[in-house]
PDB file of N, CA and C in Angstrom:
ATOM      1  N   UNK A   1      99.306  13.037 188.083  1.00  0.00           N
ATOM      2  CA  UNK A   1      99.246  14.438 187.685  1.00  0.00           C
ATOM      3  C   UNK A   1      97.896  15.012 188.130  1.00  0.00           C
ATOM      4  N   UNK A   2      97.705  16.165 188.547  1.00  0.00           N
ATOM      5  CA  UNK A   2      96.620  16.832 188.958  1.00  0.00           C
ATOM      6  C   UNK A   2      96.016  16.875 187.971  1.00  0.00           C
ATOM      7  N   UNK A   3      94.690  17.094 187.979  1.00  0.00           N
ATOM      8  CA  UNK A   3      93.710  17.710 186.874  1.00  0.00           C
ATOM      9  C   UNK A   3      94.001  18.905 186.449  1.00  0.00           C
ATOM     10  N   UNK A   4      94.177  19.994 186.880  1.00  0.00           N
ATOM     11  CA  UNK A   4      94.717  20.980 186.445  1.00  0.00           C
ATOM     12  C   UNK A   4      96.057  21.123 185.623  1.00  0.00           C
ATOM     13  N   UNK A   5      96.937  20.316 185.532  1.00  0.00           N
ATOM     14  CA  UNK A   5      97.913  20.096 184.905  1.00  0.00           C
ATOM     15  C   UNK A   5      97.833  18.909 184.469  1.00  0.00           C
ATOM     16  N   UNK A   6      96.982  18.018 183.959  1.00  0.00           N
ATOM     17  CA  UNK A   6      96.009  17.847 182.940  1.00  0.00           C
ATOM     18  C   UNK A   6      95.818  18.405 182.001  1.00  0.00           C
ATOM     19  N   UNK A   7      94.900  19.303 182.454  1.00  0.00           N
ATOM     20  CA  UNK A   7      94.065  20.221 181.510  1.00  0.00           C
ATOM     21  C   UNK A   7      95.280  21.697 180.567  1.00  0.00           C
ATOM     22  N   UNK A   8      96.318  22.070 181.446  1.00  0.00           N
ATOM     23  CA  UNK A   8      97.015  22.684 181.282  1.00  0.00           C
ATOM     24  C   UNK A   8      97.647  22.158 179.641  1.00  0.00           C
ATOM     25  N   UNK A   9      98.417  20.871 179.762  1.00  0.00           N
ATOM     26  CA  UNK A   9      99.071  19.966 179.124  1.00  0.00           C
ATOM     27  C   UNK A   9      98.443  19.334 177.854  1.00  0.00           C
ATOM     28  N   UNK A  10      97.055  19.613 178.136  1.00  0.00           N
ATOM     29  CA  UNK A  10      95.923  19.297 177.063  1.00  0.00           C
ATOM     30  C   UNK A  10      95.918  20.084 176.199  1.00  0.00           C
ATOM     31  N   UNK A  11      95.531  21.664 176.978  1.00  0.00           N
ATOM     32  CA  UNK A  11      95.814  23.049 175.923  1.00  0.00           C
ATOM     33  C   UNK A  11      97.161  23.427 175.302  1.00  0.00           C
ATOM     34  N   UNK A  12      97.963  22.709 175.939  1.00  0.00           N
ATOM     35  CA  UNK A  12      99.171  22.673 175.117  1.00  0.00           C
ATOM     36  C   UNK A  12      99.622  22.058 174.004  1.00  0.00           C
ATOM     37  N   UNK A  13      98.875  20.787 173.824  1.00  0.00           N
ATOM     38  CA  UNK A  13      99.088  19.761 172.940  1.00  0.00           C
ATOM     39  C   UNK A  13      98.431  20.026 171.830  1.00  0.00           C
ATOM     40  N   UNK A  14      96.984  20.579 172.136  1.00  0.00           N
ATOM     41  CA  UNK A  14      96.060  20.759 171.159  1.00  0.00           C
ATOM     42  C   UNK A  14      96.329  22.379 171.037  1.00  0.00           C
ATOM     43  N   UNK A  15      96.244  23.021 171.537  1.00  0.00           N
ATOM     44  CA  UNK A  15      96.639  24.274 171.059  1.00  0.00           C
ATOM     45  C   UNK A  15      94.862  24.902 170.733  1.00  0.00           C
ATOM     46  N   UNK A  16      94.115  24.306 171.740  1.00  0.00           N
ATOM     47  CA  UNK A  16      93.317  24.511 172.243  1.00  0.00           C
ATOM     48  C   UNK A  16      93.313  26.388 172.815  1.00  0.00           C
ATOM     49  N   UNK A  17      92.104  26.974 172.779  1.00  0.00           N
ATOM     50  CA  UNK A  17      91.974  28.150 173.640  1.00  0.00           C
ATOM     51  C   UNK A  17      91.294  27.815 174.740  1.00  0.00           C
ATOM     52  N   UNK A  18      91.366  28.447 175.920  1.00  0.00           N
ATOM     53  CA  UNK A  18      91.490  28.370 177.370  1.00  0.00           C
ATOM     54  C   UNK A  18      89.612  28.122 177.332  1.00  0.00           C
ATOM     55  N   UNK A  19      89.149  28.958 176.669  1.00  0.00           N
ATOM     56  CA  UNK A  19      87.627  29.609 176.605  1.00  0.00           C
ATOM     57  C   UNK A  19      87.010  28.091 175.950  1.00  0.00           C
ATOM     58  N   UNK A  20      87.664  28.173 174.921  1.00  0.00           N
ATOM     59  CA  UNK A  20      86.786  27.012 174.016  1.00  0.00           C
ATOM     60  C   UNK A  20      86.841  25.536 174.831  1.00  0.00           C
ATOM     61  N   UNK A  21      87.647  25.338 175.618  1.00  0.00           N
ATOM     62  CA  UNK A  21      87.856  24.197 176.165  1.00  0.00           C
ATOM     63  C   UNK A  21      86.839  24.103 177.365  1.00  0.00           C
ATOM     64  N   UNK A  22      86.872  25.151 177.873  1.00  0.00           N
ATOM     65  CA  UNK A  22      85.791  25.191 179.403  1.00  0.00           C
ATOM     66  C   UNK A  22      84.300  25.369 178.665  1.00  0.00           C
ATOM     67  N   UNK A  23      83.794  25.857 177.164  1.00  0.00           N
ATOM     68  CA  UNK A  23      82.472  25.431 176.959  1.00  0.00           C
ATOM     69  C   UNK A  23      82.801  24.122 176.311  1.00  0.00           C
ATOM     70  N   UNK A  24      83.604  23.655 175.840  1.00  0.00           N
ATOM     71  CA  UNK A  24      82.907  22.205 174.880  1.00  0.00           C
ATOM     72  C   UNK A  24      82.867  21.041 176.556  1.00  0.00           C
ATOM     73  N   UNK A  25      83.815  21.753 177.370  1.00  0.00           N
ATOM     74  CA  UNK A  25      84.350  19.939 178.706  1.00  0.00           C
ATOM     75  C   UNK A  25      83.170  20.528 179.316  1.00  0.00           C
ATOM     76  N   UNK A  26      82.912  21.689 179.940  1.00  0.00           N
ATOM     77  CA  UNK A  26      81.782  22.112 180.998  1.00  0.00           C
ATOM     78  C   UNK A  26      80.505  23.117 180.780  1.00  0.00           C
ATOM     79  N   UNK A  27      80.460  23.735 179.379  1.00  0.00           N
ATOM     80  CA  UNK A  27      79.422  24.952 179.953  1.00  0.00           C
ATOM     81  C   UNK A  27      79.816  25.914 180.057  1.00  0.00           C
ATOM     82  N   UNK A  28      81.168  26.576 180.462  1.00  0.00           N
ATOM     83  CA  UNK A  28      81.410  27.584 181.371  1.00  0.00           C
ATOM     84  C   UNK A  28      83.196  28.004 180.471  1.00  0.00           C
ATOM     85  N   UNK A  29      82.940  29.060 180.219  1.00  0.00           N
ATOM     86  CA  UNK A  29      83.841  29.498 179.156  1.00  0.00           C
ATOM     87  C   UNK A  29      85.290  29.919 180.087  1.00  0.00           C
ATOM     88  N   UNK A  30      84.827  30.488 181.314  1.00  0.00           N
ATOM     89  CA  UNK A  30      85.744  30.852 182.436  1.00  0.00           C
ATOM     90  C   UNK A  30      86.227  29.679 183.158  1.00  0.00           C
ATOM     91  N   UNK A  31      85.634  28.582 183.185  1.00  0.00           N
ATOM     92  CA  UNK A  31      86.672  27.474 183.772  1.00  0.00           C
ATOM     93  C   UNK A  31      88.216  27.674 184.183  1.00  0.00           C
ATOM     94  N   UNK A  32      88.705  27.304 183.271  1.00  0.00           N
ATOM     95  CA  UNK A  32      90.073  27.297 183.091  1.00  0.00           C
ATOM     96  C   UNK A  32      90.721  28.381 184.004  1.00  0.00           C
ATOM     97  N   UNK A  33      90.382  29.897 183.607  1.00  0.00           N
ATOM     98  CA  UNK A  33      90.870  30.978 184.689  1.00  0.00           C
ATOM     99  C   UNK A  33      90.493  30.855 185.784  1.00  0.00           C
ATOM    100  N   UNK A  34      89.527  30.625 186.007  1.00  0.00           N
ATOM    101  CA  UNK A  34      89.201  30.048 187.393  1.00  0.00           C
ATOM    102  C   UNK A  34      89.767  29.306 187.945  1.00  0.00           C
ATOM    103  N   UNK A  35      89.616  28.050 187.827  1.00  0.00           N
ATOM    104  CA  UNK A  35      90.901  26.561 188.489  1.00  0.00           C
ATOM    105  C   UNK A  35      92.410  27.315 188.084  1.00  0.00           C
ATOM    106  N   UNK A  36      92.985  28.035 187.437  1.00  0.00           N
ATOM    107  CA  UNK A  36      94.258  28.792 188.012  1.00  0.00           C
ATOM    108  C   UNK A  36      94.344  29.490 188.687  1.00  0.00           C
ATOM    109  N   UNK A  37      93.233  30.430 188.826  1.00  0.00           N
ATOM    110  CA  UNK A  37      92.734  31.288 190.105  1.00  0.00           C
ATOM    111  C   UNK A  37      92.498  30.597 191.717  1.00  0.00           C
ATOM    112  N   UNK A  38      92.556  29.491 191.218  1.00  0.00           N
ATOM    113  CA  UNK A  38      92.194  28.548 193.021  1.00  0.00           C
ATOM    114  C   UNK A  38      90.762  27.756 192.756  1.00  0.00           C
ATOM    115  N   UNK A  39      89.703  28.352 191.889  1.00  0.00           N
ATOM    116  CA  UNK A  39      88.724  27.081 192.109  1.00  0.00           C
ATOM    117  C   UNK A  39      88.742  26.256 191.903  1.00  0.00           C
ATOM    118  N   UNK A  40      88.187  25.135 192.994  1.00  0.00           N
ATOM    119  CA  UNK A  40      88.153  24.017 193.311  1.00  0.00           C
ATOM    120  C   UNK A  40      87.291  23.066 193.018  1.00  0.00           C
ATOM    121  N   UNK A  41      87.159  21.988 191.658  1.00  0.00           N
ATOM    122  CA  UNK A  41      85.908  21.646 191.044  1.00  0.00           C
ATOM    123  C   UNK A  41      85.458  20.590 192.280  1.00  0.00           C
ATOM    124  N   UNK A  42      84.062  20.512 192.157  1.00  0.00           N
ATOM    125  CA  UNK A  42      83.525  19.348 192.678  1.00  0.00           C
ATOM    126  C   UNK A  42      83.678  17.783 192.199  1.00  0.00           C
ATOM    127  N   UNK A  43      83.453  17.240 192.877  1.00  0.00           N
ATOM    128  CA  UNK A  43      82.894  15.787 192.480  1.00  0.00           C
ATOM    129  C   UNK A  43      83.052  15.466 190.725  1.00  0.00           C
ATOM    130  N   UNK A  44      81.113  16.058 190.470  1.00  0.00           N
ATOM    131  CA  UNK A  44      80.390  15.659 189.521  1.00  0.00           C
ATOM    132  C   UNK A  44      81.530  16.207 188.285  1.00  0.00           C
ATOM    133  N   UNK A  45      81.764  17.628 187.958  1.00  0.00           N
ATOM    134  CA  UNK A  45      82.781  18.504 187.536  1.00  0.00           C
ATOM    135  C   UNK A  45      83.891  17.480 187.039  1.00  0.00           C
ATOM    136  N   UNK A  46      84.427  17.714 188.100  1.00  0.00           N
ATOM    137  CA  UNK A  46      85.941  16.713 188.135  1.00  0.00           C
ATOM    138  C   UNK A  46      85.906  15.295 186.890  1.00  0.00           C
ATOM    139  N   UNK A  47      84.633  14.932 187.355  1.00  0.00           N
ATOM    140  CA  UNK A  47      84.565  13.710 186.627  1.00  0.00           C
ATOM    141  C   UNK A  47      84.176  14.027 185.083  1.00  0.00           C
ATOM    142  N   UNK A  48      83.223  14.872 185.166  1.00  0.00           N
ATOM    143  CA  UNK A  48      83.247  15.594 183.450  1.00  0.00           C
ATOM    144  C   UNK A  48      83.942  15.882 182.954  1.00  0.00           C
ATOM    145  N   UNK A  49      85.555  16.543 183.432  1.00  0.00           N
ATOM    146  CA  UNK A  49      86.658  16.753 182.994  1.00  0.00           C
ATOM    147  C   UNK A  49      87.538  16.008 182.464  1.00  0.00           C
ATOM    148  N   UNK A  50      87.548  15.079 183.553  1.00  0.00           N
ATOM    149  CA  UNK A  50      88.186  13.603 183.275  1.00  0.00           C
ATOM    150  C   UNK A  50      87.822  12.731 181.987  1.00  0.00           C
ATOM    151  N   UNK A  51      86.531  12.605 181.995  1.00  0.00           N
ATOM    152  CA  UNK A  51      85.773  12.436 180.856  1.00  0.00           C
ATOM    153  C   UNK A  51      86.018  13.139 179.235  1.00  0.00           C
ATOM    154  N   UNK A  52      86.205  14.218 179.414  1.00  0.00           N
ATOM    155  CA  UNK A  52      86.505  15.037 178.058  1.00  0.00           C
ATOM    156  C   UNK A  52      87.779  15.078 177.729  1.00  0.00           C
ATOM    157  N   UNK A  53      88.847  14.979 178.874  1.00  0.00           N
ATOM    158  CA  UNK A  53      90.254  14.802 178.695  1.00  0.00           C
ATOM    159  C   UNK A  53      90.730  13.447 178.159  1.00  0.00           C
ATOM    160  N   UNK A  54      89.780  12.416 178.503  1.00  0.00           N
ATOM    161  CA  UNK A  54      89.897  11.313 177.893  1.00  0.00           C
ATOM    162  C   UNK A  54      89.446  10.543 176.382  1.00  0.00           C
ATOM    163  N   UNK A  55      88.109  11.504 175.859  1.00  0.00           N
ATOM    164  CA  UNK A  55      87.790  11.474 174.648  1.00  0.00           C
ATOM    165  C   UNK A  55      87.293  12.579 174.093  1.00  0.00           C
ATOM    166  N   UNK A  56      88.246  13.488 173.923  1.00  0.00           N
ATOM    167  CA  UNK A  56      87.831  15.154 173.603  1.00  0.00           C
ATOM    168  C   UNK A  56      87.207  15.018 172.047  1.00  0.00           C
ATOM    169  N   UNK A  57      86.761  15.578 171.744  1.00  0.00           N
ATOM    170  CA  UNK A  57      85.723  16.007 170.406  1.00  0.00           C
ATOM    171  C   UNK A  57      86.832  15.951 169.359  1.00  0.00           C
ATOM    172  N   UNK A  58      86.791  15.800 168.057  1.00  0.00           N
ATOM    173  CA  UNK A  58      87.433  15.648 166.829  1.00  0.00           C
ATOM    174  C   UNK A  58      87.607  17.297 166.793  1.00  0.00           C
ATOM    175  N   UNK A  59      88.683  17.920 166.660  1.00  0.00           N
ATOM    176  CA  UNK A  59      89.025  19.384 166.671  1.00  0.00           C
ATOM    177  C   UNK A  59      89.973  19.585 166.121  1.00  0.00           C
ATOM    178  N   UNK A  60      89.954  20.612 165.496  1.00  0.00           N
ATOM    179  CA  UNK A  60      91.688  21.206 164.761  1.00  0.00           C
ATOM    180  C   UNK A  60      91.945  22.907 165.067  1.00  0.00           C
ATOM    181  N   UNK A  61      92.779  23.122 165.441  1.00  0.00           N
ATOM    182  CA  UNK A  61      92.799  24.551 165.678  1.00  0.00           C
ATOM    183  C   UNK A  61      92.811  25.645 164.222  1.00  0.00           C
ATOM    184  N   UNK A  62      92.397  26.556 164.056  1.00  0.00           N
ATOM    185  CA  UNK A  62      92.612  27.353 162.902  1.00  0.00           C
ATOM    186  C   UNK A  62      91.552  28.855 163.473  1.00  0.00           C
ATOM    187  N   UNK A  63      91.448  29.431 162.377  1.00  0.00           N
ATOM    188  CA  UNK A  63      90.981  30.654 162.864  1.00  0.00           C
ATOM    189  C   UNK A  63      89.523  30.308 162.779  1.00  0.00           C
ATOM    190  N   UNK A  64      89.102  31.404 163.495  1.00  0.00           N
ATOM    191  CA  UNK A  64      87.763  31.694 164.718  1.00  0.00           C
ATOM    192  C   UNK A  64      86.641  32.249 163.169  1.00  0.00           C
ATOM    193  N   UNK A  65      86.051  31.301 163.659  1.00  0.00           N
ATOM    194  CA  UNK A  65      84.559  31.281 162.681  1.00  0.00           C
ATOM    195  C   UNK A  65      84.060  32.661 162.732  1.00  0.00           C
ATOM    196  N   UNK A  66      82.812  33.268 161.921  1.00  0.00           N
ATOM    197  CA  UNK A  66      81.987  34.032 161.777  1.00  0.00           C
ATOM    198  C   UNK A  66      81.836  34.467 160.545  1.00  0.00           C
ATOM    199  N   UNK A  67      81.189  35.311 160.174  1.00  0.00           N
ATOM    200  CA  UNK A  67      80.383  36.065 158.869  1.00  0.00           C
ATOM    201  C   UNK A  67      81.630  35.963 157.889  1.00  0.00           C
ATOM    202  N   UNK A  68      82.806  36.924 158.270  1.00  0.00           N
ATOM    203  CA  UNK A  68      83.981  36.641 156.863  1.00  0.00           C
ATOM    204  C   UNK A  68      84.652  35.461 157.096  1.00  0.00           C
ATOM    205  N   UNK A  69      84.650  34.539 157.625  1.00  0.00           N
ATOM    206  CA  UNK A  69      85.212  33.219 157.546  1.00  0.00           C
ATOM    207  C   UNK A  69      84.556  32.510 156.532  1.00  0.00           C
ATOM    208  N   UNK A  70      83.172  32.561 156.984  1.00  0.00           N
ATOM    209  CA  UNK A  70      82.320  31.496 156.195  1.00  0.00           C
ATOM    210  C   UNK A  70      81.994  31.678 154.845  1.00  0.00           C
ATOM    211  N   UNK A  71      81.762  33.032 154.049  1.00  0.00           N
ATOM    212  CA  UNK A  71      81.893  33.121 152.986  1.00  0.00           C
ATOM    213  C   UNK A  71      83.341  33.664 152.003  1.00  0.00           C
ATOM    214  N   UNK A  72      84.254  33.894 152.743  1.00  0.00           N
ATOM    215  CA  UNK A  72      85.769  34.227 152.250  1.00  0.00           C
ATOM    216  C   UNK A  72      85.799  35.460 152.446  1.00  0.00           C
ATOM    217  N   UNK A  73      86.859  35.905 151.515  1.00  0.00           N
ATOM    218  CA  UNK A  73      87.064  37.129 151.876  1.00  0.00           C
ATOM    219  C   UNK A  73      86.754  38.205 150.558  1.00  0.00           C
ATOM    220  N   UNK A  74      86.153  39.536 150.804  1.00  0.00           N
ATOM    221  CA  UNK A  74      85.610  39.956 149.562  1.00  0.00           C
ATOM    222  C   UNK A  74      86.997  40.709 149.099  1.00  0.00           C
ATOM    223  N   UNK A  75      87.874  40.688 149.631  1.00  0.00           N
ATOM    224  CA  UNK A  75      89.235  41.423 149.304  1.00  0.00           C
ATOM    225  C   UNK A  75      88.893  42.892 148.928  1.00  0.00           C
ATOM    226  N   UNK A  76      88.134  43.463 149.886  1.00  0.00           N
ATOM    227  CA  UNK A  76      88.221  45.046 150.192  1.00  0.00           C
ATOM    228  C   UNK A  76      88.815  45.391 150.908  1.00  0.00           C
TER     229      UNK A  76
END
């Protein structure tokens, strides 16, 4: 299987967002649209990918952190 359908199959499973996956595997939040767009990772890249696809971070999907997440909701 390509890396890209890999990575595709990954965000599917985990239910992962496109964004969050290209900063935790690379740095780069646009990854993902990109390599569907045609870019072509390098070498070093490739292998970082490979790498994170193989032991991705302890994660659960749910809603997106910030200010009313973290202290609840004041129900106004």
């Amino acid at each position: 299987m390509s890396l890209q359908g890999e990575i595709e199959l990954f965000l599917a499973r985990t239910r992962m967002a496109e964004t969050r996956f290209g900063r935790l595997a690379a740095g780069d939040p646009r990854l993902v649209g990109d390599l569907r767009r045609g870019r072509m990772p390098g070498p070093a890249l490739t292998a970082r990918l490979r790498a994170f696809l193989a032991a991705p971070p302890d994660w659960t999907p749910g809603r997106r952190g910030g200010a009313a997440s973290a202290g609840g909701s004041s129900g106004r």
